[in-house]
PDB file of N, CA and C in Angstrom:
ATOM      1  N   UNK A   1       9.012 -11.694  -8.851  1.00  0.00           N
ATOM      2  CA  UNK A   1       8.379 -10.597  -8.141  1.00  0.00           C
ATOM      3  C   UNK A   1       7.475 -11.164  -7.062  1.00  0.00           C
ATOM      4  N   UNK A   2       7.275 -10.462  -5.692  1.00  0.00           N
ATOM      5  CA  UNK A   2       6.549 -11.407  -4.640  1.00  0.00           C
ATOM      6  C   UNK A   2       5.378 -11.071  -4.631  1.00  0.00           C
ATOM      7  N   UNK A   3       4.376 -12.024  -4.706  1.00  0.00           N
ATOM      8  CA  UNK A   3       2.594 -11.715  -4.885  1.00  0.00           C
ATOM      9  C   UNK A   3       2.379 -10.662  -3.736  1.00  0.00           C
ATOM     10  N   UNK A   4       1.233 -10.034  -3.654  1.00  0.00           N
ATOM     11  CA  UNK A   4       0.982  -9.595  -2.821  1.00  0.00           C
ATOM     12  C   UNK A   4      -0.580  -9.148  -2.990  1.00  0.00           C
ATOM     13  N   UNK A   5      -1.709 -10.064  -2.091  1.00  0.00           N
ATOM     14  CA  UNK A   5      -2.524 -10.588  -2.402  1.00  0.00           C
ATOM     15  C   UNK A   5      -3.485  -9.403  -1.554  1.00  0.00           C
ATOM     16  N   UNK A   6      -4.145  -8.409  -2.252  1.00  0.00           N
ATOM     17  CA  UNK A   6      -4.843  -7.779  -1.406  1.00  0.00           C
ATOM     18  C   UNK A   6      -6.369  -7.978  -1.143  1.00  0.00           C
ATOM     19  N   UNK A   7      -6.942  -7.749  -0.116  1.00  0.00           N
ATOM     20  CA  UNK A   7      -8.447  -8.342   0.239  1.00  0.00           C
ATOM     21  C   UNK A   7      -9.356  -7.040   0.310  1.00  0.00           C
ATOM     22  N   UNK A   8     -10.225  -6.611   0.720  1.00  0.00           N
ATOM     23  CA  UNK A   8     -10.864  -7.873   0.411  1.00  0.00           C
ATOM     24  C   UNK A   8     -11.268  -8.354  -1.030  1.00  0.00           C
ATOM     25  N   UNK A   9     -10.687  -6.864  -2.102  1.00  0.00           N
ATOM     26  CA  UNK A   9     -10.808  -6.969  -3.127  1.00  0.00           C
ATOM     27  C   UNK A   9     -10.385  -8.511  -4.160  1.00  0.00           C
ATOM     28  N   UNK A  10      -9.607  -9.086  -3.280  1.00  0.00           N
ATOM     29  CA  UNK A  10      -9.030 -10.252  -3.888  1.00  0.00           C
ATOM     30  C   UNK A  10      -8.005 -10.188  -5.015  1.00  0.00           C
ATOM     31  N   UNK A  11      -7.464  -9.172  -5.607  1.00  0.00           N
ATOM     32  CA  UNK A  11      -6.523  -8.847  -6.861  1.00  0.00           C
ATOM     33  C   UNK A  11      -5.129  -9.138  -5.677  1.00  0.00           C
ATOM     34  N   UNK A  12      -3.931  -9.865  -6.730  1.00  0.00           N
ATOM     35  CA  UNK A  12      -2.832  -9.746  -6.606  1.00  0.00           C
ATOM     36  C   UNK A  12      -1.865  -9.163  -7.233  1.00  0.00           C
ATOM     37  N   UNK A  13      -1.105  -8.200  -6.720  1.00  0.00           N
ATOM     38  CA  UNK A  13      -0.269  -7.395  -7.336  1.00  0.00           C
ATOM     39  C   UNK A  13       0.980  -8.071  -7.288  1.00  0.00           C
ATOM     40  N   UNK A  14       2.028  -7.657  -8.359  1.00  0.00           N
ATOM     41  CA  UNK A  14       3.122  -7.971  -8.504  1.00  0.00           C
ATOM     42  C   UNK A  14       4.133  -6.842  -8.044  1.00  0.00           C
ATOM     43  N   UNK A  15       5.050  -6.908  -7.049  1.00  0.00           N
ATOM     44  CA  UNK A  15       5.340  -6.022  -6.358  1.00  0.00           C
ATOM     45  C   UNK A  15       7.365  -6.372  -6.702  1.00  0.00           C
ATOM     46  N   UNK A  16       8.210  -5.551  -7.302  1.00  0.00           N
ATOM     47  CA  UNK A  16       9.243  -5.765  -6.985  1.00  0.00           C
ATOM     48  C   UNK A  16       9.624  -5.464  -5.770  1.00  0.00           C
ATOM     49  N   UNK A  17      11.207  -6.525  -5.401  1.00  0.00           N
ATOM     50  CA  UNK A  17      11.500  -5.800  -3.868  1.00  0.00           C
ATOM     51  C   UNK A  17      11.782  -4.776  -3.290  1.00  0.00           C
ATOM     52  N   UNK A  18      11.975  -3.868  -4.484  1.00  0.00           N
ATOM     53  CA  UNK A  18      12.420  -1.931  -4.438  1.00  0.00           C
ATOM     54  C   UNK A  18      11.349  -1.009  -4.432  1.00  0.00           C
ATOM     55  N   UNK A  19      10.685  -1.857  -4.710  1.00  0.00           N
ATOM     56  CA  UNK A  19       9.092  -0.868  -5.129  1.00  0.00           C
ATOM     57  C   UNK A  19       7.924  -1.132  -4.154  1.00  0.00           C
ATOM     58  N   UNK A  20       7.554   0.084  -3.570  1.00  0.00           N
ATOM     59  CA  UNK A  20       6.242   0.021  -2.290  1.00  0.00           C
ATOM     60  C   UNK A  20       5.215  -0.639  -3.130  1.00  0.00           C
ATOM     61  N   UNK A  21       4.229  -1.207  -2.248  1.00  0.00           N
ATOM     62  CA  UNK A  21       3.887  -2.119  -2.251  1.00  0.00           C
ATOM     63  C   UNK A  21       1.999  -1.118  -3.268  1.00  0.00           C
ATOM     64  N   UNK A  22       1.988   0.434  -2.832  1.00  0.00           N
ATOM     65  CA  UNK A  22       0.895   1.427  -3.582  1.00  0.00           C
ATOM     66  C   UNK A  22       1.357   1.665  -5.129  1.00  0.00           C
ATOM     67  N   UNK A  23       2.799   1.568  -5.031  1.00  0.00           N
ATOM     68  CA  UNK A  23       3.381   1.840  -6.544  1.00  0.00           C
ATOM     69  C   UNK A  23       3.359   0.831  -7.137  1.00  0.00           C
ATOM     70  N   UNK A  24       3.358  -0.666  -6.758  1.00  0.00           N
ATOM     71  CA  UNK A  24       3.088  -1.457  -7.642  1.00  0.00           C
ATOM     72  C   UNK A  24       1.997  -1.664  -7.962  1.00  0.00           C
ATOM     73  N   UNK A  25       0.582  -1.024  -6.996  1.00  0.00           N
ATOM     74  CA  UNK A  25      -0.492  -1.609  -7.585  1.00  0.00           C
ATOM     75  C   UNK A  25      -1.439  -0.487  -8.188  1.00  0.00           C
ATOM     76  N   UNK A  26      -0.705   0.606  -8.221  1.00  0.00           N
ATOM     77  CA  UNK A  26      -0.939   1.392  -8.949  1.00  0.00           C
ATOM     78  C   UNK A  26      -0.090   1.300 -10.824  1.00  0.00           C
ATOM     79  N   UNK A  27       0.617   0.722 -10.859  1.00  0.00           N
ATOM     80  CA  UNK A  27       1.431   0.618 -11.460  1.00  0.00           C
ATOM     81  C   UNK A  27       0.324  -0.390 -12.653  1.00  0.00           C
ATOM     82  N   UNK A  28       0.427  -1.414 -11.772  1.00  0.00           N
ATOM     83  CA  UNK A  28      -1.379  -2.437 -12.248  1.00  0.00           C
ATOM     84  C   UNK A  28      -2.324  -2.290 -12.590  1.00  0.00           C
ATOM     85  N   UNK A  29      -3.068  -0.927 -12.609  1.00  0.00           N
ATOM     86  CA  UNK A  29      -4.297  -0.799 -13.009  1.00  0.00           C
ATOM     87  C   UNK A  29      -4.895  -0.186 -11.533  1.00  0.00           C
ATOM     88  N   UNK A  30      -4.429  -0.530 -10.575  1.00  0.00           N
ATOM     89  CA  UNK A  30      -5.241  -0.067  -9.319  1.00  0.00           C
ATOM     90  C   UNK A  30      -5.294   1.153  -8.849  1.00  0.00           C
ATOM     91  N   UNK A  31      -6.621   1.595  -7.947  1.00  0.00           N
ATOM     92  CA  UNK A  31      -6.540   2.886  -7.350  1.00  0.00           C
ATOM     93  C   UNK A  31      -6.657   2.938  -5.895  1.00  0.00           C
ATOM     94  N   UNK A  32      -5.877   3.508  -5.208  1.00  0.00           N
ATOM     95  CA  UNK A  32      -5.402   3.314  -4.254  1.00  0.00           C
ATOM     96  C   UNK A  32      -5.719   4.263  -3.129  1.00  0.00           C
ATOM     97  N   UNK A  33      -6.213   4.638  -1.917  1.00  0.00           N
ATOM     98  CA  UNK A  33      -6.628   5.383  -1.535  1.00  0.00           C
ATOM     99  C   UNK A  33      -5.654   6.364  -0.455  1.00  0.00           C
ATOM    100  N   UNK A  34      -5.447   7.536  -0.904  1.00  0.00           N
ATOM    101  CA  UNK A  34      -4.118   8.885  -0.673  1.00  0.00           C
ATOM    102  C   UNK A  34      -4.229   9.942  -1.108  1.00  0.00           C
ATOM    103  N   UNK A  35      -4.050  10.614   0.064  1.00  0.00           N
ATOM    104  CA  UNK A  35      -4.090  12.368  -0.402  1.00  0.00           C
ATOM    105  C   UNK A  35      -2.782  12.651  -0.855  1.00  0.00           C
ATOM    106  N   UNK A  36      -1.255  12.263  -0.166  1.00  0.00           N
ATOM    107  CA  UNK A  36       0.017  12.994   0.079  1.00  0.00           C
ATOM    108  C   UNK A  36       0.284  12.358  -1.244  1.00  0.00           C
ATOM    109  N   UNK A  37      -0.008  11.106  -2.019  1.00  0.00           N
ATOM    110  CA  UNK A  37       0.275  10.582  -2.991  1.00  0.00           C
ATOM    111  C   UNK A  37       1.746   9.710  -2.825  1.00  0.00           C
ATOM    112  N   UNK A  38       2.024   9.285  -1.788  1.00  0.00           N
ATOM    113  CA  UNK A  38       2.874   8.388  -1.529  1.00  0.00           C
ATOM    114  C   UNK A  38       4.326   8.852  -0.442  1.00  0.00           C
ATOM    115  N   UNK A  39       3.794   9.855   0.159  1.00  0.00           N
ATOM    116  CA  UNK A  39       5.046  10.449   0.723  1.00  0.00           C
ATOM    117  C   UNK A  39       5.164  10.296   2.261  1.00  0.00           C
ATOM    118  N   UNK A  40       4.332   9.538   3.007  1.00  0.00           N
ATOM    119  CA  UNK A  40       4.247   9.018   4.077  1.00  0.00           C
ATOM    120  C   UNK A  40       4.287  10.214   5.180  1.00  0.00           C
ATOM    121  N   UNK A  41       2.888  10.900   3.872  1.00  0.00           N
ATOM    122  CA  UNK A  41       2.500  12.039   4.923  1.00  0.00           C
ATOM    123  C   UNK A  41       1.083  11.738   5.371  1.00  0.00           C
ATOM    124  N   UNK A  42      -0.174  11.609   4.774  1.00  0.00           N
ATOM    125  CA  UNK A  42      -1.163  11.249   4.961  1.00  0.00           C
ATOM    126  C   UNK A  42      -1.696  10.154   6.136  1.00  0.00           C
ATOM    127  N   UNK A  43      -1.338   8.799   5.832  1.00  0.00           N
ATOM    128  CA  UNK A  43      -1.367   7.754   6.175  1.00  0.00           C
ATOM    129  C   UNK A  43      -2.778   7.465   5.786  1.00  0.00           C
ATOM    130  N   UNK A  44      -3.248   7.766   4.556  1.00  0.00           N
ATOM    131  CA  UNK A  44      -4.323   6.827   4.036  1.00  0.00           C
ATOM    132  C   UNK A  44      -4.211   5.892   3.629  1.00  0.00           C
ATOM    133  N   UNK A  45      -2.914   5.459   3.054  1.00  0.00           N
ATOM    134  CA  UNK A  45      -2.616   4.169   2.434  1.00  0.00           C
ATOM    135  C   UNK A  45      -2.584   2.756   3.552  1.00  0.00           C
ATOM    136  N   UNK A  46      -2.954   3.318   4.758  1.00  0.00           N
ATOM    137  CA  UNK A  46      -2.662   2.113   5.452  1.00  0.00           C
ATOM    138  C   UNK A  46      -3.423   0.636   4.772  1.00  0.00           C
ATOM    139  N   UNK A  47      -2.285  -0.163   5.268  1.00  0.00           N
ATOM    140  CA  UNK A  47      -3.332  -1.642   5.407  1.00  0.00           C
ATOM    141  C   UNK A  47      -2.747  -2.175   6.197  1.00  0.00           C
ATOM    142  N   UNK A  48      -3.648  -3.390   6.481  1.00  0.00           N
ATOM    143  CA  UNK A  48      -3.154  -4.557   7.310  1.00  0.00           C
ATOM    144  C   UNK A  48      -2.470  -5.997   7.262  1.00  0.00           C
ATOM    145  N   UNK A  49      -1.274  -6.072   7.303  1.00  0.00           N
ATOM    146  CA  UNK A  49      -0.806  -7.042   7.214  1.00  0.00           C
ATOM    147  C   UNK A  49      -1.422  -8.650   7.590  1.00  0.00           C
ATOM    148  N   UNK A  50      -1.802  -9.168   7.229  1.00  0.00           N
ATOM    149  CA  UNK A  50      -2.864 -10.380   7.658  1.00  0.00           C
ATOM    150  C   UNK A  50      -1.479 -11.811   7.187  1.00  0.00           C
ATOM    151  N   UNK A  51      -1.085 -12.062   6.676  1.00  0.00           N
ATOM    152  CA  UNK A  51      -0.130 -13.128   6.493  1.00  0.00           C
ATOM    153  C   UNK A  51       0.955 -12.501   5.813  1.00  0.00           C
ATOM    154  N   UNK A  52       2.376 -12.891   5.851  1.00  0.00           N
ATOM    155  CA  UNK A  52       3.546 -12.951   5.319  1.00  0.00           C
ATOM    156  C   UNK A  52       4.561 -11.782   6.176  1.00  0.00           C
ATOM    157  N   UNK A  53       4.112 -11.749   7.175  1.00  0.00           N
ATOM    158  CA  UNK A  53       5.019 -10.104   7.761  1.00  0.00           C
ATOM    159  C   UNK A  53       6.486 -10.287   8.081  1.00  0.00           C
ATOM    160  N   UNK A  54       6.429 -11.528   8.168  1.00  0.00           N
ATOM    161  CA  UNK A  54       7.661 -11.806   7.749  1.00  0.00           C
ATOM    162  C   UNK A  54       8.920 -11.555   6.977  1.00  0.00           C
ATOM    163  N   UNK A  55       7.891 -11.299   5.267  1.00  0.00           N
ATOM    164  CA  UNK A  55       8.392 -10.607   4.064  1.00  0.00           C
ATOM    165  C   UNK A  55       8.711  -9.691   4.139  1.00  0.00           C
ATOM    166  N   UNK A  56       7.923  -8.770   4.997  1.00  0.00           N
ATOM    167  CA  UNK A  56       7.405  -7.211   5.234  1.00  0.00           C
ATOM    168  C   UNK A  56       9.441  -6.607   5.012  1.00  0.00           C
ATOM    169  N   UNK A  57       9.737  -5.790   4.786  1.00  0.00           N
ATOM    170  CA  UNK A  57      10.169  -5.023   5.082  1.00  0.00           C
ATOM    171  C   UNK A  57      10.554  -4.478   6.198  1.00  0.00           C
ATOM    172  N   UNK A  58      11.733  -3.283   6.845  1.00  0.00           N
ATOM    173  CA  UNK A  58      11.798  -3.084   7.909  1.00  0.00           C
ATOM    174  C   UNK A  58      11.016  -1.452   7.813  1.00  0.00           C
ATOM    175  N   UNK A  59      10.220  -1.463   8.923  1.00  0.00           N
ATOM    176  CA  UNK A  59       9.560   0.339   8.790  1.00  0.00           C
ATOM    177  C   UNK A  59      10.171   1.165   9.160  1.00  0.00           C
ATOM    178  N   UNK A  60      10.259   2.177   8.596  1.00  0.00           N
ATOM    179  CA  UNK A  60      11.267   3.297   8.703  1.00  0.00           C
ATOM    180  C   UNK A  60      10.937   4.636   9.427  1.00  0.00           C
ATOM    181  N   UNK A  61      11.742   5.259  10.140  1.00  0.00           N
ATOM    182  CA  UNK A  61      11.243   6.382  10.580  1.00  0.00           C
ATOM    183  C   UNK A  61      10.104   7.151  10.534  1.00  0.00           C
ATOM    184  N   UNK A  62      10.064   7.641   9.409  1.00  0.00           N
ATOM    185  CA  UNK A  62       8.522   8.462   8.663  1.00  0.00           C
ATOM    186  C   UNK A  62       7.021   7.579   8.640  1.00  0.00           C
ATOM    187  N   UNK A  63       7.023   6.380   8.135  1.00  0.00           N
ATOM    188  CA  UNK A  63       6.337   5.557   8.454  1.00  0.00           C
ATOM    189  C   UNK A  63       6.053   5.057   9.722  1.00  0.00           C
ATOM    190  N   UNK A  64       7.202   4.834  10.696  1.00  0.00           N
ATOM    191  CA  UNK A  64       6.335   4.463  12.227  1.00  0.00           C
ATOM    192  C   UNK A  64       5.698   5.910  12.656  1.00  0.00           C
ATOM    193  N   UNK A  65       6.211   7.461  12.602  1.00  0.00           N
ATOM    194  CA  UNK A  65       5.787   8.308  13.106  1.00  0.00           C
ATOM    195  C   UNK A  65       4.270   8.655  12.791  1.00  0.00           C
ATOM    196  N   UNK A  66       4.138   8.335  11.070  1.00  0.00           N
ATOM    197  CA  UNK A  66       2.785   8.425  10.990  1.00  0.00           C
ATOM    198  C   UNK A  66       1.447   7.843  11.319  1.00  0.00           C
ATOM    199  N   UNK A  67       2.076   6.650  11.526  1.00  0.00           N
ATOM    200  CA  UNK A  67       1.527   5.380  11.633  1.00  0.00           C
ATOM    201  C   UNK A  67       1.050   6.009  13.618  1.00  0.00           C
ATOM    202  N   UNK A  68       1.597   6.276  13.965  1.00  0.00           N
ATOM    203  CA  UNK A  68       1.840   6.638  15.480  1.00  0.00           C
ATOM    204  C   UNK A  68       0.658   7.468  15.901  1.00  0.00           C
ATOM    205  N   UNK A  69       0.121   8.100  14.848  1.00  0.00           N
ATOM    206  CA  UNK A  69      -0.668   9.568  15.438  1.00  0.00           C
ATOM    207  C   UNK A  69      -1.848   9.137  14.559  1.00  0.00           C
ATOM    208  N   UNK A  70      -1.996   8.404  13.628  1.00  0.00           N
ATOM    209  CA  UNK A  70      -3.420   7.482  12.932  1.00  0.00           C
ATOM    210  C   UNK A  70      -3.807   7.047  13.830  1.00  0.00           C
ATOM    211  N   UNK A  71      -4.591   6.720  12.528  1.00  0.00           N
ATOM    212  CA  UNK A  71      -6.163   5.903  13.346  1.00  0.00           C
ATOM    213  C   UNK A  71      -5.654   4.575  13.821  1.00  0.00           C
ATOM    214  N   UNK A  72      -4.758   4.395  12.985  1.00  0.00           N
ATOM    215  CA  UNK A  72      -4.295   2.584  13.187  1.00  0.00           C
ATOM    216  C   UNK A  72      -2.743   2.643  14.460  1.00  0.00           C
ATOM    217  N   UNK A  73      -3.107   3.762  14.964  1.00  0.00           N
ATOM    218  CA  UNK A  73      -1.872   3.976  16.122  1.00  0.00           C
ATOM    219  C   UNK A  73      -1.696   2.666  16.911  1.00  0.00           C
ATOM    220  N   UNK A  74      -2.850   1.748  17.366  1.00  0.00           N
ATOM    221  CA  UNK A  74      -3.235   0.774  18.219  1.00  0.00           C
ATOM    222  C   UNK A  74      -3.158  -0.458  17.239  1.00  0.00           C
ATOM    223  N   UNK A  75      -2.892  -0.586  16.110  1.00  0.00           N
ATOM    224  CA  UNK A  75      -2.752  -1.835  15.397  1.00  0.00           C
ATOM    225  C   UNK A  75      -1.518  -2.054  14.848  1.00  0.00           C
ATOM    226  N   UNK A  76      -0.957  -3.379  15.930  1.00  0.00           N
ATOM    227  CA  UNK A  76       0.508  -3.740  15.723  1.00  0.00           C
ATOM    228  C   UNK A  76       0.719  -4.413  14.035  1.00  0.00           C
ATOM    229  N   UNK A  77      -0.446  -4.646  13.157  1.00  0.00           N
ATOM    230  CA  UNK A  77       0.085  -5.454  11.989  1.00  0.00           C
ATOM    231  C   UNK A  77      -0.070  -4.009  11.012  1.00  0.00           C
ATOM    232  N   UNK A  78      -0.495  -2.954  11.512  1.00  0.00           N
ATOM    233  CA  UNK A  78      -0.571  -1.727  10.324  1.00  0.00           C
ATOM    234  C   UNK A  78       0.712  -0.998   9.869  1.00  0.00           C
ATOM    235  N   UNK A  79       0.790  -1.258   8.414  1.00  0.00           N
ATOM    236  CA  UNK A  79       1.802  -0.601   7.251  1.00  0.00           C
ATOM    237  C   UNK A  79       1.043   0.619   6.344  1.00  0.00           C
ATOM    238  N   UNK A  80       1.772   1.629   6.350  1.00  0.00           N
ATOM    239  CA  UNK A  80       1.756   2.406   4.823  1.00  0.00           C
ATOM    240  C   UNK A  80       1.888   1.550   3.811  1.00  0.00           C
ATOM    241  N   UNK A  81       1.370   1.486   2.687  1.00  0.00           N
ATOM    242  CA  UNK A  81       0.908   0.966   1.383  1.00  0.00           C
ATOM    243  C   UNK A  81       2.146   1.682   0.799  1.00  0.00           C
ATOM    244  N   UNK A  82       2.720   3.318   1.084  1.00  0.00           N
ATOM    245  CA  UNK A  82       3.428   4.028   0.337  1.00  0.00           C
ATOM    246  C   UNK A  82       4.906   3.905   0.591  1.00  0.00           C
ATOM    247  N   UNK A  83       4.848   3.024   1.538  1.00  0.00           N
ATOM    248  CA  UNK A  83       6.640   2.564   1.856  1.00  0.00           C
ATOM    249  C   UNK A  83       6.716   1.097   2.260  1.00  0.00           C
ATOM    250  N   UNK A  84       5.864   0.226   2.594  1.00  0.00           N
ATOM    251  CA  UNK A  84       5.692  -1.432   2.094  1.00  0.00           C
ATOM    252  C   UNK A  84       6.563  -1.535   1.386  1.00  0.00           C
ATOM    253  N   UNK A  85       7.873  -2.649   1.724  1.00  0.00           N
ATOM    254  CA  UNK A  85       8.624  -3.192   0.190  1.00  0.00           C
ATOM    255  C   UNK A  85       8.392  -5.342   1.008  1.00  0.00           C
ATOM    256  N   UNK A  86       8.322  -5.589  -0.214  1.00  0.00           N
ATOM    257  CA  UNK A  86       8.041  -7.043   0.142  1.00  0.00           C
ATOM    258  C   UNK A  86       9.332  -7.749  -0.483  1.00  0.00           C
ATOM    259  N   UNK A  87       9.639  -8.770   0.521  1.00  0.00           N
ATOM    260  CA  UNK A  87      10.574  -9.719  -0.288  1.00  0.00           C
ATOM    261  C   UNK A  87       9.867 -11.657  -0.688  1.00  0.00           C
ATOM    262  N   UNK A  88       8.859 -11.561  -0.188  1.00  0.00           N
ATOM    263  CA  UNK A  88       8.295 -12.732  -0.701  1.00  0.00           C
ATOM    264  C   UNK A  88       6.492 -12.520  -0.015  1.00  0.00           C
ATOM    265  N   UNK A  89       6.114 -13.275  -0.863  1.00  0.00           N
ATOM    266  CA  UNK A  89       4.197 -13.669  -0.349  1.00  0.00           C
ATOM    267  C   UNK A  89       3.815 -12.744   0.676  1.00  0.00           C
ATOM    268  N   UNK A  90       2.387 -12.269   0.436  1.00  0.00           N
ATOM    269  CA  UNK A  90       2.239 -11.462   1.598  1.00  0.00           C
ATOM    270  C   UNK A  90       0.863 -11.214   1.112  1.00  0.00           C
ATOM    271  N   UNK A  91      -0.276 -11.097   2.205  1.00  0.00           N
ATOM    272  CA  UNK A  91      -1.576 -10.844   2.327  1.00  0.00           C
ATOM    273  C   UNK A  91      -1.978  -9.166   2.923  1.00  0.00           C
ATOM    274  N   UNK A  92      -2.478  -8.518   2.613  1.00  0.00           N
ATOM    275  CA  UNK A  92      -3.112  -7.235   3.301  1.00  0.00           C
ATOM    276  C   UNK A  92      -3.955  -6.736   2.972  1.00  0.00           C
ATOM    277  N   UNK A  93      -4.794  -6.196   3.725  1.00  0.00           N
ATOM    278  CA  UNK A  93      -6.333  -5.959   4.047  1.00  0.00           C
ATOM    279  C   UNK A  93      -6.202  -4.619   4.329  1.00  0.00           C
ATOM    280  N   UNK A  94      -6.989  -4.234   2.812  1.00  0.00           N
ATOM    281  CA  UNK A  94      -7.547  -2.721   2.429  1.00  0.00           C
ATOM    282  C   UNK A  94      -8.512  -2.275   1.909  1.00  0.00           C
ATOM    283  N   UNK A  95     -10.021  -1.862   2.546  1.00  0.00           N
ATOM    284  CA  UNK A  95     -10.924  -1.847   1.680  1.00  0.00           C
ATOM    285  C   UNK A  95     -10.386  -0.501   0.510  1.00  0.00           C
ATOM    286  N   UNK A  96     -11.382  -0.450  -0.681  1.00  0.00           N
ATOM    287  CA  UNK A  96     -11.388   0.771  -0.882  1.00  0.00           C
ATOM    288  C   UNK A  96     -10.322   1.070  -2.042  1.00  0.00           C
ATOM    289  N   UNK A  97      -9.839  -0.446  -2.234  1.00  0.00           N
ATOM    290  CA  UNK A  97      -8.673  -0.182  -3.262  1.00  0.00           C
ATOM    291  C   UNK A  97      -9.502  -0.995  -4.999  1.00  0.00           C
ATOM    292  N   UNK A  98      -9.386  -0.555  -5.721  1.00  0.00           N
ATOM    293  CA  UNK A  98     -10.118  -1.336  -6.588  1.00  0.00           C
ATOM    294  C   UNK A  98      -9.651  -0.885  -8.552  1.00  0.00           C
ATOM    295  N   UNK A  99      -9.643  -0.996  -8.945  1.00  0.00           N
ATOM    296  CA  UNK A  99      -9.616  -1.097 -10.660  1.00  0.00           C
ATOM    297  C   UNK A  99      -9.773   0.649 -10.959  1.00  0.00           C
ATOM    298  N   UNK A 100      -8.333   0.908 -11.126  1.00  0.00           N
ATOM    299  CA  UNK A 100      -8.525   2.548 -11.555  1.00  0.00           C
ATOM    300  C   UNK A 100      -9.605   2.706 -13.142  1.00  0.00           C
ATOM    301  N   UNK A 101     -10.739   3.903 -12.962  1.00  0.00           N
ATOM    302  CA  UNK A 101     -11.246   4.368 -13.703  1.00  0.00           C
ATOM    303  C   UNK A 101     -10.267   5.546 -14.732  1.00  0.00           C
ATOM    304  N   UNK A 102     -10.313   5.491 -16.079  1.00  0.00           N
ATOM    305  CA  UNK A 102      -9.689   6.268 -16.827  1.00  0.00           C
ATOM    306  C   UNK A 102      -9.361   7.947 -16.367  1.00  0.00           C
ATOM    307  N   UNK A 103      -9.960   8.449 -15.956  1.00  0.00           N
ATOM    308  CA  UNK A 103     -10.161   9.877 -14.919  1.00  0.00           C
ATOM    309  C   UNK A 103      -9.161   9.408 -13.530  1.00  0.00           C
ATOM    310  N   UNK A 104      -8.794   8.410 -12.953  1.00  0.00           N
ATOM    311  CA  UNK A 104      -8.378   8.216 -11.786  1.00  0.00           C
ATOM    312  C   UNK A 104      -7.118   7.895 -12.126  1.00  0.00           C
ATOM    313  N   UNK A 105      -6.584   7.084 -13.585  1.00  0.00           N
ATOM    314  CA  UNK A 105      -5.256   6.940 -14.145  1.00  0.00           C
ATOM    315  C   UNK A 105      -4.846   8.148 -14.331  1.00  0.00           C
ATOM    316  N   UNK A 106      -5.456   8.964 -14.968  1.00  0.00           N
ATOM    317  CA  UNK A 106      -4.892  10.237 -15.377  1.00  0.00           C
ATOM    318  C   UNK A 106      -4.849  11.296 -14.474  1.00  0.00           C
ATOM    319  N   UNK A 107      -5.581  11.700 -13.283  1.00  0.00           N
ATOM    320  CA  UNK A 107      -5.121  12.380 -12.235  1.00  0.00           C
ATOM    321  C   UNK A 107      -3.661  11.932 -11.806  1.00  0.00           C
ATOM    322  N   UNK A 108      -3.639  10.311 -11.702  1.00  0.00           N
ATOM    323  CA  UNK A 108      -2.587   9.961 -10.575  1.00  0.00           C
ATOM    324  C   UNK A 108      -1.158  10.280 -11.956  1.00  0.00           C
ATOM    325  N   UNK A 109      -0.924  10.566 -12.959  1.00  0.00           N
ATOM    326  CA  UNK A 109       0.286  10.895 -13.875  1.00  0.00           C
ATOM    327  C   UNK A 109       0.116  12.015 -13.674  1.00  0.00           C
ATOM    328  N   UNK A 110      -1.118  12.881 -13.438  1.00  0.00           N
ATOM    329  CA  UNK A 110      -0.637  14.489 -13.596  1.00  0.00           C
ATOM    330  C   UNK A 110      -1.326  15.397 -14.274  1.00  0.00           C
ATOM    331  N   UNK A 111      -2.218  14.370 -15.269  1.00  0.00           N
ATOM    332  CA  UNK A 111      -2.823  14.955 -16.707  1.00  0.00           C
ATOM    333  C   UNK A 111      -4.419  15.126 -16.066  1.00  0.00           C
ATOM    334  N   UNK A 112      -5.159  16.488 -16.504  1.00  0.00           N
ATOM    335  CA  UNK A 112      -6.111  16.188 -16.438  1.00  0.00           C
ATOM    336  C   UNK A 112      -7.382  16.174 -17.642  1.00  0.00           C
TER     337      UNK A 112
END
């Protein structure tokens, strides 16, 4: 599975190559910051690619459009978190992401 080393929190997630890069680290224990909840409507999930873009994935329609009309319209290394797929090593810079609280696991399944 390819690391994927997020900052500035410093946690690395284990990300398969099928799986966005918010679902794996939600998947981990993490909480992740999104209203649409992964549908590459919001674009809160952005981050910044800082090393491996290489790995990156190719961005897809829905993702460049959103990406387009954000805040991060002007930043050539900015990805959705909710459609990110990695195929090897990769660094990105997101504040705001950190160790889901028991109340924050259970919103994101459904349960309250």
């Amino acid at each position: 599975m390819p690391p994927v080393t997020v900052l500035p929190v410093g946690v690395v997630v284990d990300a398969t190559e099928a799986e966005p890069v918010m679902a794996a680290a939600r998947r981990q224990g993490l909480w992740w910051p999104t209203v649409c909840g992964g549908d590459a409507e919001c674009g809160t999930c952005w981050v910044i690619v800082e090393e491996g873009a290489q790995h990156c994935g190719p961005m897809g329609e829905r993702e460049r459009a959103r990406l387009a009309v954000g805040m991060k319209a002007n930043e050539p290394r900015a990805r959705l978190a909710c459609q990110l797929r990695v195929s090897g090593p990769v660094t990105v810079n997101r504040r705001s992401v950190r160790r889901a609280t028991g109340s924050e696991s259970n919103q994101e399944r459904g349960e309250v």
